[in-house]
PDB file of N, CA and C in Angstrom:
ATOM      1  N   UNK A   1     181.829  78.583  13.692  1.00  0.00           N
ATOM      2  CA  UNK A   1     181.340  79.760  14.353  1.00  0.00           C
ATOM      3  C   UNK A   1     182.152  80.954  13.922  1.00  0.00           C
ATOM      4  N   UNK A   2     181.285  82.136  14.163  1.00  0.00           N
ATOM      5  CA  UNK A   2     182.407  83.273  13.626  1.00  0.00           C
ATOM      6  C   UNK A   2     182.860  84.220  14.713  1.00  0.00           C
ATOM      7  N   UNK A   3     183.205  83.548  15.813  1.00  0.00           N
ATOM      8  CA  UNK A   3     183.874  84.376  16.677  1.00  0.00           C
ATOM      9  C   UNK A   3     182.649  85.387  17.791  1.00  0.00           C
ATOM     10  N   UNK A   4     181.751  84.796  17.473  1.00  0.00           N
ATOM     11  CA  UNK A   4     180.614  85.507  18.336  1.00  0.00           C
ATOM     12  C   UNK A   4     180.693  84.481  19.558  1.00  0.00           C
ATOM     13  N   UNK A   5     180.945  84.614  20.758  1.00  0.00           N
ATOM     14  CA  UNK A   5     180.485  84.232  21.985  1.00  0.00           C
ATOM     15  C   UNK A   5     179.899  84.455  22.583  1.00  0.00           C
ATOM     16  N   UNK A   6     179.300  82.928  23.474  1.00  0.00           N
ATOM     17  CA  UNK A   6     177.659  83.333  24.205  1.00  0.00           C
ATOM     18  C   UNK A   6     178.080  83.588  25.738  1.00  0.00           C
ATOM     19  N   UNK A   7     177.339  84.461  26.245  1.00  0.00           N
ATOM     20  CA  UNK A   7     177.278  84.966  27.709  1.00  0.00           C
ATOM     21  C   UNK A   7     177.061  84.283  28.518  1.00  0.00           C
ATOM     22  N   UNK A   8     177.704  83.964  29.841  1.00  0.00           N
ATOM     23  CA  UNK A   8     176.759  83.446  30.850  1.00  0.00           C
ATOM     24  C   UNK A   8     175.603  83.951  30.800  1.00  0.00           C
ATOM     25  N   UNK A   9     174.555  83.399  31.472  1.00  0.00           N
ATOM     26  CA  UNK A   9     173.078  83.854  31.799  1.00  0.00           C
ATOM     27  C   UNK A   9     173.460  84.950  33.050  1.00  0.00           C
ATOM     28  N   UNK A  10     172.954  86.094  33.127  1.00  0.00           N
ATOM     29  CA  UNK A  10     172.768  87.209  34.546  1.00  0.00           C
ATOM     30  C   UNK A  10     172.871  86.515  35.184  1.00  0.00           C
ATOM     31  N   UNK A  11     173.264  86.481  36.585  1.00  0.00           N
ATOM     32  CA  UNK A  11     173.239  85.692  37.792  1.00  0.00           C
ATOM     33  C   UNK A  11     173.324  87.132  38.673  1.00  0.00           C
ATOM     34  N   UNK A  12     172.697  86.775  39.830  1.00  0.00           N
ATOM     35  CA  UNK A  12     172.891  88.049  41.124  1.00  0.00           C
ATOM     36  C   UNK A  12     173.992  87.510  41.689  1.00  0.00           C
ATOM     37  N   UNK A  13     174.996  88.378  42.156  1.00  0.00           N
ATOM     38  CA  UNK A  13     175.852  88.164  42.817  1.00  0.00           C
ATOM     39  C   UNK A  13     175.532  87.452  44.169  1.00  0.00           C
ATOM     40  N   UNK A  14     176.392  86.511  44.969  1.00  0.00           N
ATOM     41  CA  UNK A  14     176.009  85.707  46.041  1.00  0.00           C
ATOM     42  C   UNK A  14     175.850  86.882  47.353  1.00  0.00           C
ATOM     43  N   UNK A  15     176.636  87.642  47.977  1.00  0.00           N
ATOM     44  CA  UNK A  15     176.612  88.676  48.338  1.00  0.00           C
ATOM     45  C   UNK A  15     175.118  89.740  48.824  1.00  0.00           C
ATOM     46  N   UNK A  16     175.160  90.120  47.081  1.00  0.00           N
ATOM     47  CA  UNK A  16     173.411  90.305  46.786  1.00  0.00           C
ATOM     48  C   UNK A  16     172.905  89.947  47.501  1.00  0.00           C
ATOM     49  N   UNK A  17     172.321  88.831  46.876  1.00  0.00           N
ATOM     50  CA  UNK A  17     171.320  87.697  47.197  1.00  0.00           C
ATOM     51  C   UNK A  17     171.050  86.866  48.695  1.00  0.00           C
ATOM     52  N   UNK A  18     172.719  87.098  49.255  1.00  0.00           N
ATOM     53  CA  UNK A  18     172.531  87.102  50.813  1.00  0.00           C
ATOM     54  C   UNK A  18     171.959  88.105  51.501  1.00  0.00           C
ATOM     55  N   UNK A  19     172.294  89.551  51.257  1.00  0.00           N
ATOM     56  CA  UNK A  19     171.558  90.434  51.812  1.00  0.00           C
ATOM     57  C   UNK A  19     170.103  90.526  51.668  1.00  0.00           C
ATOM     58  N   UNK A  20     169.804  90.351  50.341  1.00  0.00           N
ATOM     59  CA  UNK A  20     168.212  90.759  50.066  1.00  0.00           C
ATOM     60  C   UNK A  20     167.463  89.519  50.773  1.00  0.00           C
ATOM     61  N   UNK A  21     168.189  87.816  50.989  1.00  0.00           N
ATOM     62  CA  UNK A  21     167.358  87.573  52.035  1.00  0.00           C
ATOM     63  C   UNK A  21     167.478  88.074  53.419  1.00  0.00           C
ATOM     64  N   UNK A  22     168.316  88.344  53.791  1.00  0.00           N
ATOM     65  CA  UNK A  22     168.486  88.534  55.025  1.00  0.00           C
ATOM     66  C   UNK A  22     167.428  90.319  55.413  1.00  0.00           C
ATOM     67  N   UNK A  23     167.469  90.785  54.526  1.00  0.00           N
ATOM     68  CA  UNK A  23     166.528  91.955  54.521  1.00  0.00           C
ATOM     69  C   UNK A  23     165.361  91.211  54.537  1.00  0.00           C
ATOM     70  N   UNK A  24     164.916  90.530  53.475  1.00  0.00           N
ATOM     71  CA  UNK A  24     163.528  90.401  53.765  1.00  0.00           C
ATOM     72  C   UNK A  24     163.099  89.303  54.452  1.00  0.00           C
ATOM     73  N   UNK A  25     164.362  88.930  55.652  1.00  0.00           N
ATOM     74  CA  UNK A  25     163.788  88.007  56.801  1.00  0.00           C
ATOM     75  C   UNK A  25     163.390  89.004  58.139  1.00  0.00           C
ATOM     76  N   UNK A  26     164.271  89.865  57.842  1.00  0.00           N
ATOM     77  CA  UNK A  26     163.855  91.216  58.998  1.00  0.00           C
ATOM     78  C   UNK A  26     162.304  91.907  58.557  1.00  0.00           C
ATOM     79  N   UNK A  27     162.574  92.425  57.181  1.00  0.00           N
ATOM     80  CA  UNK A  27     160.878  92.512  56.632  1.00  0.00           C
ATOM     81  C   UNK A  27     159.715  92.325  56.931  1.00  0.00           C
ATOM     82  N   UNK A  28     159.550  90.807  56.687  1.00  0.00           N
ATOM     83  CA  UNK A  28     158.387  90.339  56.872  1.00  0.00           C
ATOM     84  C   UNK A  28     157.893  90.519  58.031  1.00  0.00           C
ATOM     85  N   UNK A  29     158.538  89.643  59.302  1.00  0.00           N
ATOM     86  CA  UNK A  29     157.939  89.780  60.331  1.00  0.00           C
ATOM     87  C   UNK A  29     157.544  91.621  60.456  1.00  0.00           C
ATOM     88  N   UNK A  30     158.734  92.578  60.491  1.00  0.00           N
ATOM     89  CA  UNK A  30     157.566  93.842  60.850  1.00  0.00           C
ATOM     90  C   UNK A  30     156.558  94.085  60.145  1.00  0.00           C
ATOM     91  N   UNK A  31     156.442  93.761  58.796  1.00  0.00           N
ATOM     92  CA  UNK A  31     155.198  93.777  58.357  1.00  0.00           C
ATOM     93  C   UNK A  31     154.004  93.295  58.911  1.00  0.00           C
ATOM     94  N   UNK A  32     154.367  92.293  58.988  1.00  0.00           N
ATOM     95  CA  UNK A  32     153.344  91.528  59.527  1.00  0.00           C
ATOM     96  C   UNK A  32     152.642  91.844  60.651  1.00  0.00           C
ATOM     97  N   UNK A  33     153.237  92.509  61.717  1.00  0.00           N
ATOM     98  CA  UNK A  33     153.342  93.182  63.015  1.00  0.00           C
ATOM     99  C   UNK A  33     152.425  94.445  62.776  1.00  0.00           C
ATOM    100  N   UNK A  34     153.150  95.156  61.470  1.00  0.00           N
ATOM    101  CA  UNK A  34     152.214  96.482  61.236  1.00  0.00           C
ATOM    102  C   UNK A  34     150.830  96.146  60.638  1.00  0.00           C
ATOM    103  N   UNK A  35     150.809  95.172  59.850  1.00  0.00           N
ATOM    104  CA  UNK A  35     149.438  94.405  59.404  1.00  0.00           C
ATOM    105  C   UNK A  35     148.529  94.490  60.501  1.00  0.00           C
ATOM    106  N   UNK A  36     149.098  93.640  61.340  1.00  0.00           N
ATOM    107  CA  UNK A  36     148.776  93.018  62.535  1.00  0.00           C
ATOM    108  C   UNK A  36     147.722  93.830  63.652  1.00  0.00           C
ATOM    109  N   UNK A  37     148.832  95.024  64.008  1.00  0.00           N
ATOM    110  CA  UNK A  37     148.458  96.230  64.727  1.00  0.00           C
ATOM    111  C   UNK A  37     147.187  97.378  63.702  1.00  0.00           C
ATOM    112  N   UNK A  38     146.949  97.881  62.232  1.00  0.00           N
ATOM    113  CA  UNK A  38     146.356  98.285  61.881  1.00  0.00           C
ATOM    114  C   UNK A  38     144.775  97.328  61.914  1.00  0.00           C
ATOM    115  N   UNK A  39     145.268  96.042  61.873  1.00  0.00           N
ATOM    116  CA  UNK A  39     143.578  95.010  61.707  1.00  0.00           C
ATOM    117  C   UNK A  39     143.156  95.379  63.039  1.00  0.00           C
ATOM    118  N   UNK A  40     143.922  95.419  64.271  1.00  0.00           N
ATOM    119  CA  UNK A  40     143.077  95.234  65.388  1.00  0.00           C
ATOM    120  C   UNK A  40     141.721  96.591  65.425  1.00  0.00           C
ATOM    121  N   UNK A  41     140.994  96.180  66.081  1.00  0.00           N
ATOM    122  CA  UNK A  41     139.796  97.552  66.306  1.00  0.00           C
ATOM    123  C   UNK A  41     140.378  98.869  67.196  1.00  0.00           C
ATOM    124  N   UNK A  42     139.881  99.879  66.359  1.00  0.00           N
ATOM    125  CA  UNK A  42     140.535 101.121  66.933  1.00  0.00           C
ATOM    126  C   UNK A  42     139.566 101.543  67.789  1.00  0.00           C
ATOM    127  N   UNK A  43     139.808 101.698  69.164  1.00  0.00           N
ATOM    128  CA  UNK A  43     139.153 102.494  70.584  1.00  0.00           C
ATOM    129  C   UNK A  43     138.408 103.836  70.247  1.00  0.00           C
ATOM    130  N   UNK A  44     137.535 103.772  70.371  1.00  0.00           N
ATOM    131  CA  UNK A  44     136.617 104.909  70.312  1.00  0.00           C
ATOM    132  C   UNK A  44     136.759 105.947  71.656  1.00  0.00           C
ATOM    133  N   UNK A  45     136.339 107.249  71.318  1.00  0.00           N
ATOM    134  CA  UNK A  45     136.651 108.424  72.371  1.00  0.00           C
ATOM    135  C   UNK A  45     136.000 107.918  73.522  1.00  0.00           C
ATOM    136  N   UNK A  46     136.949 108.172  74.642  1.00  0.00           N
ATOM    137  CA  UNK A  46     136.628 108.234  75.652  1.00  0.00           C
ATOM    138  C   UNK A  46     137.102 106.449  76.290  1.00  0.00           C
ATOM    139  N   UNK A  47     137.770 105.899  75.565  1.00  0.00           N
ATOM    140  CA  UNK A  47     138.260 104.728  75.998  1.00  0.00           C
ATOM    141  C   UNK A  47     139.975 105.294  76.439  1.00  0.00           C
ATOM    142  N   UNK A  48     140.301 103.996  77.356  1.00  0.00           N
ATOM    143  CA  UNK A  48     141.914 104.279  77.650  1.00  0.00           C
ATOM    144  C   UNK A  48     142.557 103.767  76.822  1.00  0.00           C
ATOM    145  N   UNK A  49     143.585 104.825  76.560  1.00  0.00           N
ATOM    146  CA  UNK A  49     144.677 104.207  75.681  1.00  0.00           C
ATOM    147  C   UNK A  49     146.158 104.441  76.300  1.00  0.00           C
ATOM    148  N   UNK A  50     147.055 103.519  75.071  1.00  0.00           N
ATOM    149  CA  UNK A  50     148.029 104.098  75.688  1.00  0.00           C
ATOM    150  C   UNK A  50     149.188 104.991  74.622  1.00  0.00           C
ATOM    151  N   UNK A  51     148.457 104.992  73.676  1.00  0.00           N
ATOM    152  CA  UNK A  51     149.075 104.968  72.042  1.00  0.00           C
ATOM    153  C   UNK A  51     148.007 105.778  71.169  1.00  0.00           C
ATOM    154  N   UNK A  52     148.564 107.012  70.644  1.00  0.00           N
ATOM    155  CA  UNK A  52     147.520 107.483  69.635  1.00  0.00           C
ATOM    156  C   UNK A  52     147.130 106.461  68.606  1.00  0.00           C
ATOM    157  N   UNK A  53     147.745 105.633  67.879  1.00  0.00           N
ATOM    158  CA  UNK A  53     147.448 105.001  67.115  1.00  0.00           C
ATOM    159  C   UNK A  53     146.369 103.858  67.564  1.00  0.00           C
ATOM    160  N   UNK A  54     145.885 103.689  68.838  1.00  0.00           N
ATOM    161  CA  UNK A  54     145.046 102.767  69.450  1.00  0.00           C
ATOM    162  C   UNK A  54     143.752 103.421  68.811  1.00  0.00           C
ATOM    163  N   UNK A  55     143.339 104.823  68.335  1.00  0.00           N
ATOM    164  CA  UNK A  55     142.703 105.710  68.788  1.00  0.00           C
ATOM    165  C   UNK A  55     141.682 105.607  67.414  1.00  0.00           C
ATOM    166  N   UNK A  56     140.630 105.682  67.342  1.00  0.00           N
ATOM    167  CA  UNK A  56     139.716 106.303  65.788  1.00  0.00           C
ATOM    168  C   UNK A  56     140.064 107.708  65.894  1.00  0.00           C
ATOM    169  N   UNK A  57     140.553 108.407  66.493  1.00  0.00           N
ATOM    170  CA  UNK A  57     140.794 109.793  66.271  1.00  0.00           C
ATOM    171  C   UNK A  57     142.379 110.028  66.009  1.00  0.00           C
ATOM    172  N   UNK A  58     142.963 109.025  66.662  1.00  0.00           N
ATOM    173  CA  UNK A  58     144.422 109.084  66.593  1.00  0.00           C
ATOM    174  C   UNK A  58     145.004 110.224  67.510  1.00  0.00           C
ATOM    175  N   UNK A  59     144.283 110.399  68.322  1.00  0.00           N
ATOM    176  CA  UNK A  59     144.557 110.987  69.252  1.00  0.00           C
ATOM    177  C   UNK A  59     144.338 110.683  71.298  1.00  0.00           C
ATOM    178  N   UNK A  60     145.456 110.009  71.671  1.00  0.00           N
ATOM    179  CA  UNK A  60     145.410 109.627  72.898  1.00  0.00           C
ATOM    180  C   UNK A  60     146.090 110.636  73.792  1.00  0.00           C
ATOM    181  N   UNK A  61     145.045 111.220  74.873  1.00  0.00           N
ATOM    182  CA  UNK A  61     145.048 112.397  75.614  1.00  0.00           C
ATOM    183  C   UNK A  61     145.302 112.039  77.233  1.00  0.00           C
ATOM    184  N   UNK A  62     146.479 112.558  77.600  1.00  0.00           N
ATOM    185  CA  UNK A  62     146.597 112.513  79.070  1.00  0.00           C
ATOM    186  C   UNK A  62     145.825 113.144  79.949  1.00  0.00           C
ATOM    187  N   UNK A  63     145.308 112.266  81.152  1.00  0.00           N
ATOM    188  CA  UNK A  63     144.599 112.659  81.731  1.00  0.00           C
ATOM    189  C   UNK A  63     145.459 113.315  83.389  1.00  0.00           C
ATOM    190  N   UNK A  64     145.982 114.307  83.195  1.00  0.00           N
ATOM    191  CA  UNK A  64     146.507 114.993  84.303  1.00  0.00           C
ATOM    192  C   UNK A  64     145.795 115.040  85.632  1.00  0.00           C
ATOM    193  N   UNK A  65     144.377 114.726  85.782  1.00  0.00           N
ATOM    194  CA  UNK A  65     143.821 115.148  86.848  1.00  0.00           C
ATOM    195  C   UNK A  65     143.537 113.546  87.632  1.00  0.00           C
ATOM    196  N   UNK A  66     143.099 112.538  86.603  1.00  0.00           N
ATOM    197  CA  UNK A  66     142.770 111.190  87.312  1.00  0.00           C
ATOM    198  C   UNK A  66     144.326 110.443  87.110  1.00  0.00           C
ATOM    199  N   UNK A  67     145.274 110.135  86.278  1.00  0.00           N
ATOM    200  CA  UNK A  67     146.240 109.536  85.833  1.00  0.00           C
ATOM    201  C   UNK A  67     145.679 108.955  84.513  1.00  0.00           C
ATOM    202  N   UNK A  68     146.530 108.517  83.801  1.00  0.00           N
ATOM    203  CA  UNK A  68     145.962 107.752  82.471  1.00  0.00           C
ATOM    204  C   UNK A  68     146.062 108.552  81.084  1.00  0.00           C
ATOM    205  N   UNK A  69     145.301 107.736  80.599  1.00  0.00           N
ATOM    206  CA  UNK A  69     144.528 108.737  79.265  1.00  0.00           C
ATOM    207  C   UNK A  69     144.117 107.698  78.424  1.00  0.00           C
ATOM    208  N   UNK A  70     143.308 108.703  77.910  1.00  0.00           N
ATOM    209  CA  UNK A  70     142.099 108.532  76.914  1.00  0.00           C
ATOM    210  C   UNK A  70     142.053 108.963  75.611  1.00  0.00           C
ATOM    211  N   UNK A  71     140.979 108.036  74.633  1.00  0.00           N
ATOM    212  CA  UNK A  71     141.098 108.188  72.840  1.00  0.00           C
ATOM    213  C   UNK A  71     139.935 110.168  73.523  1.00  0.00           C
ATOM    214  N   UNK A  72     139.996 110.968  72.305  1.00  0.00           N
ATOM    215  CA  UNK A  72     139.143 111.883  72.499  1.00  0.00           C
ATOM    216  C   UNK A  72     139.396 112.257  71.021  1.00  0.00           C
ATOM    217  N   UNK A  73     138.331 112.951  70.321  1.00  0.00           N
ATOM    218  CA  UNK A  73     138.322 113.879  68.869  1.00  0.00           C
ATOM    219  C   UNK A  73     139.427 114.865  68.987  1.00  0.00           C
ATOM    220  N   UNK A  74     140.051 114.704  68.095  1.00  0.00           N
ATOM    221  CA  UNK A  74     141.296 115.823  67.464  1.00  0.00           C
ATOM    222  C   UNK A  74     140.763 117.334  67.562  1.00  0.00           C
ATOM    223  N   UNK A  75     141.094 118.482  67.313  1.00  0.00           N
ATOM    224  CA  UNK A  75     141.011 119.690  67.722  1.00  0.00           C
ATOM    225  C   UNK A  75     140.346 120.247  66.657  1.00  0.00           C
ATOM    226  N   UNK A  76     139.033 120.831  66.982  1.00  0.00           N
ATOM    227  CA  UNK A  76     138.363 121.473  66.004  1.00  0.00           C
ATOM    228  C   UNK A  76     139.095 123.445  65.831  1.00  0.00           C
ATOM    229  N   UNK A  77     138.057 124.140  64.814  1.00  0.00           N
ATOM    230  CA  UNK A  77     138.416 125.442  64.783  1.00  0.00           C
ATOM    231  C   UNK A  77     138.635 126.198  65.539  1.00  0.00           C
ATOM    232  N   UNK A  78     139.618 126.971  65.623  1.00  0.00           N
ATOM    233  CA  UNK A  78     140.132 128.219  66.808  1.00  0.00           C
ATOM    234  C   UNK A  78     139.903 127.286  68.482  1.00  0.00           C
ATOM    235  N   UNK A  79     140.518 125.854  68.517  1.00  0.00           N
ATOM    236  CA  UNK A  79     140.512 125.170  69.694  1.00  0.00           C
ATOM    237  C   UNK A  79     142.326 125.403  69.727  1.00  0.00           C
ATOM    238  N   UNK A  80     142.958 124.883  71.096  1.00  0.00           N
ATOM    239  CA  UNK A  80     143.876 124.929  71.274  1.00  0.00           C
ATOM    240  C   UNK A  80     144.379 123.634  70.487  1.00  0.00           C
ATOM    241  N   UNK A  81     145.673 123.603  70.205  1.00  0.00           N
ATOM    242  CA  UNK A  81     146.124 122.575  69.518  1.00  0.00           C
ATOM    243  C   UNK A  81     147.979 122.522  69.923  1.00  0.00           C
ATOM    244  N   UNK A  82     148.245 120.995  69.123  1.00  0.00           N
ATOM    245  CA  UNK A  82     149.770 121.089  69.113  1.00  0.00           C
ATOM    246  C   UNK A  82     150.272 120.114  67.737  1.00  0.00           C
ATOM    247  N   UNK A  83     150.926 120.297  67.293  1.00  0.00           N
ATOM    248  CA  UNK A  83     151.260 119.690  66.183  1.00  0.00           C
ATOM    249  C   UNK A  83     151.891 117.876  66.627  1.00  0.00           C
ATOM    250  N   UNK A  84     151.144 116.789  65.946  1.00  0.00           N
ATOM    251  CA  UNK A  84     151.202 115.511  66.328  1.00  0.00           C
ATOM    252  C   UNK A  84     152.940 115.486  66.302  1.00  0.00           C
ATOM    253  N   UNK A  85     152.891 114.555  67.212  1.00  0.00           N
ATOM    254  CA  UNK A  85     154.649 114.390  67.595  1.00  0.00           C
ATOM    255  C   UNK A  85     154.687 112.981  67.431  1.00  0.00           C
ATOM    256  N   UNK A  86     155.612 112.166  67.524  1.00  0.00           N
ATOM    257  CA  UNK A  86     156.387 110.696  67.862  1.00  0.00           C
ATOM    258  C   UNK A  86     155.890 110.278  68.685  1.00  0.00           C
ATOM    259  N   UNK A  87     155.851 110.990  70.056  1.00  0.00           N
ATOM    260  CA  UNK A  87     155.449 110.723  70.877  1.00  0.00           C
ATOM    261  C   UNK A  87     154.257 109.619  71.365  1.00  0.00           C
ATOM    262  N   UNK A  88     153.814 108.780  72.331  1.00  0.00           N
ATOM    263  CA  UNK A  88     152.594 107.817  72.581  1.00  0.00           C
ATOM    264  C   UNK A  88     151.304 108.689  72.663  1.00  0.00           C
ATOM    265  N   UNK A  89     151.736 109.612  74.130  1.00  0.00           N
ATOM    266  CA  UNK A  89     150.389 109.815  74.146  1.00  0.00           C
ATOM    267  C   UNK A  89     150.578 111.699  73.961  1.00  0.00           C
ATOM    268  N   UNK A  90     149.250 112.320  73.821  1.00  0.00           N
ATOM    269  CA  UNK A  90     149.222 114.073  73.703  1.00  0.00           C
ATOM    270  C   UNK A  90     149.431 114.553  74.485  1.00  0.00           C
ATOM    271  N   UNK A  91     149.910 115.640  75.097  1.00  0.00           N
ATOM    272  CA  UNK A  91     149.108 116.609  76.344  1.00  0.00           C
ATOM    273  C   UNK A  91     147.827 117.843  75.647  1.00  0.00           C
ATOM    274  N   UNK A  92     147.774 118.220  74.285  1.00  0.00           N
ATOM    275  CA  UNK A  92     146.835 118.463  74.143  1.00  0.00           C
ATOM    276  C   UNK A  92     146.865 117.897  72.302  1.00  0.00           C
ATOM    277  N   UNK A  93     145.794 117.513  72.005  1.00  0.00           N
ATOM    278  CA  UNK A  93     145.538 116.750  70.665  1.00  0.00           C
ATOM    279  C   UNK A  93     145.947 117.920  69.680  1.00  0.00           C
ATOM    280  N   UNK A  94     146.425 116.933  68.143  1.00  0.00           N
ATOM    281  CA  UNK A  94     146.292 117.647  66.988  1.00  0.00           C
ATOM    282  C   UNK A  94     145.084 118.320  66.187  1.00  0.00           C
ATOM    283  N   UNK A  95     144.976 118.886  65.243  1.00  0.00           N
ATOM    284  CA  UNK A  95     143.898 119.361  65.081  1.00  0.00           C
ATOM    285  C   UNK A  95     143.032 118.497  64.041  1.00  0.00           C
ATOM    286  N   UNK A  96     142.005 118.538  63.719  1.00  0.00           N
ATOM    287  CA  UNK A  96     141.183 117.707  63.160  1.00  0.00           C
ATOM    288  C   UNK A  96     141.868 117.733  61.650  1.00  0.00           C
ATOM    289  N   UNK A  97     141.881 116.585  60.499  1.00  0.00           N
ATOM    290  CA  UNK A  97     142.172 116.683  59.043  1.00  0.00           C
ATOM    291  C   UNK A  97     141.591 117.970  58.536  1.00  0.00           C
ATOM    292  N   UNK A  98     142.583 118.887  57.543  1.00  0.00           N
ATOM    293  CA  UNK A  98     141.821 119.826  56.818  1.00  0.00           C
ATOM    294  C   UNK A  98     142.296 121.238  57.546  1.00  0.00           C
ATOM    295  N   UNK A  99     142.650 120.748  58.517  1.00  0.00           N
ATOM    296  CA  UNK A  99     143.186 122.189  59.707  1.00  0.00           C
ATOM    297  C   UNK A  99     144.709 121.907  60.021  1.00  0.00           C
ATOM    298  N   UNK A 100     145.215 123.256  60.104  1.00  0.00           N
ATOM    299  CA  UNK A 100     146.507 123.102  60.821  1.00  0.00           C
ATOM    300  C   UNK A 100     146.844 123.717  61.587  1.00  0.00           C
ATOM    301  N   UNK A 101     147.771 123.417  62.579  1.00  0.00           N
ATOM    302  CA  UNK A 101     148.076 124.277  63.973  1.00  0.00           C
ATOM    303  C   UNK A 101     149.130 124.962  64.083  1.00  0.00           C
ATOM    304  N   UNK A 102     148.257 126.297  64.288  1.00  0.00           N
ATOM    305  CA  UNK A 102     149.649 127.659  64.610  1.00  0.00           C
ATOM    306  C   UNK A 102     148.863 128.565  65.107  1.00  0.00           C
ATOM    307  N   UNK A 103     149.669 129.779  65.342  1.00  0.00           N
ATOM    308  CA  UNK A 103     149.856 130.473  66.332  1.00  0.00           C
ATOM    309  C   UNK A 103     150.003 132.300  65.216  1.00  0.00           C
ATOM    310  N   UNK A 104     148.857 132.932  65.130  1.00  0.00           N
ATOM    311  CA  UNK A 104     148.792 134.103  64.174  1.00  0.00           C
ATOM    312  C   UNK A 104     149.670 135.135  64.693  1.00  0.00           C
ATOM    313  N   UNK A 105     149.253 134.974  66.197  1.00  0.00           N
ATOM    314  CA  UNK A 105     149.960 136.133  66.774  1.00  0.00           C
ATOM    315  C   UNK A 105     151.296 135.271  67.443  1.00  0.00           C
ATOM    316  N   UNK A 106     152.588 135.914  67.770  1.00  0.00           N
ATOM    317  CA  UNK A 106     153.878 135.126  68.190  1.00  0.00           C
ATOM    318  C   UNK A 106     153.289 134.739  70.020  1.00  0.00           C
ATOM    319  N   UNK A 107     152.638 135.370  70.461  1.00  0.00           N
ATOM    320  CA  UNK A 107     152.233 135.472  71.948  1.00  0.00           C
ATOM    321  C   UNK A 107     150.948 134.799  72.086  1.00  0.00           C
ATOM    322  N   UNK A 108     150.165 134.618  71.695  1.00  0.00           N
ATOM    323  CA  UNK A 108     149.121 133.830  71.460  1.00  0.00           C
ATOM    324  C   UNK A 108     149.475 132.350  71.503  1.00  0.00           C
ATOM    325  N   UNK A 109     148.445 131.241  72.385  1.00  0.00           N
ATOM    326  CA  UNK A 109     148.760 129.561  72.007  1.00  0.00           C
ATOM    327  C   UNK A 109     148.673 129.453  70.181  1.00  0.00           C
ATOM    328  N   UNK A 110     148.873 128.076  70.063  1.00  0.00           N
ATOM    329  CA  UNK A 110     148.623 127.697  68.733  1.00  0.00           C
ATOM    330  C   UNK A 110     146.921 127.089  68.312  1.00  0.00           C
ATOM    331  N   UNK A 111     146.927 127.464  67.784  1.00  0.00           N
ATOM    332  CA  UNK A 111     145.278 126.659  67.013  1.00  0.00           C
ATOM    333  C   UNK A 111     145.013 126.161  66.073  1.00  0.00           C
ATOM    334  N   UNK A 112     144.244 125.694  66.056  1.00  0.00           N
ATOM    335  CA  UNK A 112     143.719 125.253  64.329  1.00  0.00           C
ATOM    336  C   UNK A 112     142.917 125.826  63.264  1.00  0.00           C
ATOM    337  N   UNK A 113     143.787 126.297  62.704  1.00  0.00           N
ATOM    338  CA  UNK A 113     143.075 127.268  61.410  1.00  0.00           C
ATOM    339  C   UNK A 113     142.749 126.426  60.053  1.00  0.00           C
ATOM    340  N   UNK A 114     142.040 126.846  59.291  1.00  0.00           N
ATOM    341  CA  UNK A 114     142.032 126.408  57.699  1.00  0.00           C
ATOM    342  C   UNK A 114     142.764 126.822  57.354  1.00  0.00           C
ATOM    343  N   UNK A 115     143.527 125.540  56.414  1.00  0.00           N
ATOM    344  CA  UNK A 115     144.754 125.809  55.779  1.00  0.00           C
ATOM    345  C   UNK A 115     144.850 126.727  54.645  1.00  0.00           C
TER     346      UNK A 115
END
């Protein structure tokens, strides 16, 4: 031989390879969970929810006057609006796709204008 030596083969460090399972033992299951939750059927307006994401509108609206709340359509043109939050449920919905919510004048509510 002329002094050329052969390499170990790559190996992942043990370390590594502990973490990345241990990540993708936490993984899966939320996946699966988010799988899970997008397959189910989304509530049409005027059903109770308790979660915008329950919603075909994606919008779940408190009902201040009976208790509760309900799926309802997102906020059309020059309607009142509020920009979607974290939050479960609205006190007043976002505005429909294609629109966004603000406020022209500083004293004026916010609405939904074309972007």
């Amino acid at each position: 031989m002329s002094g050329a030596q052969l390499e170990p083969p790559a190996t992942v460090p043990r370390p590594m390879a502990t973490a990345f399972l241990l990540l993708m033992g936490v993984l899966i299951p939320c996946l699966a969970e988010f799988l899970h939750l997008n397959k189910k059927s989304k509530k049409m307006n005027g059903a109770e929810c308790s979660h915008h994401l329950e919603c075909i509108s994606d919008c779940c609206l408190i009902d201040l006057n009976y208790g509760g709340a309900f799926c309802t359509p997102r906020a059309r043109v020059a309607m009142s609006c509020l920009p979607q939050t974290e939050g479960t449920i609205n006190i007043i919905c976002p505005c429909q796709w294609g629109l966004k919510c603000f406020s022209r004048d500083p004293i004026c509510p916010r609405r939904c204008h074309l972007i």
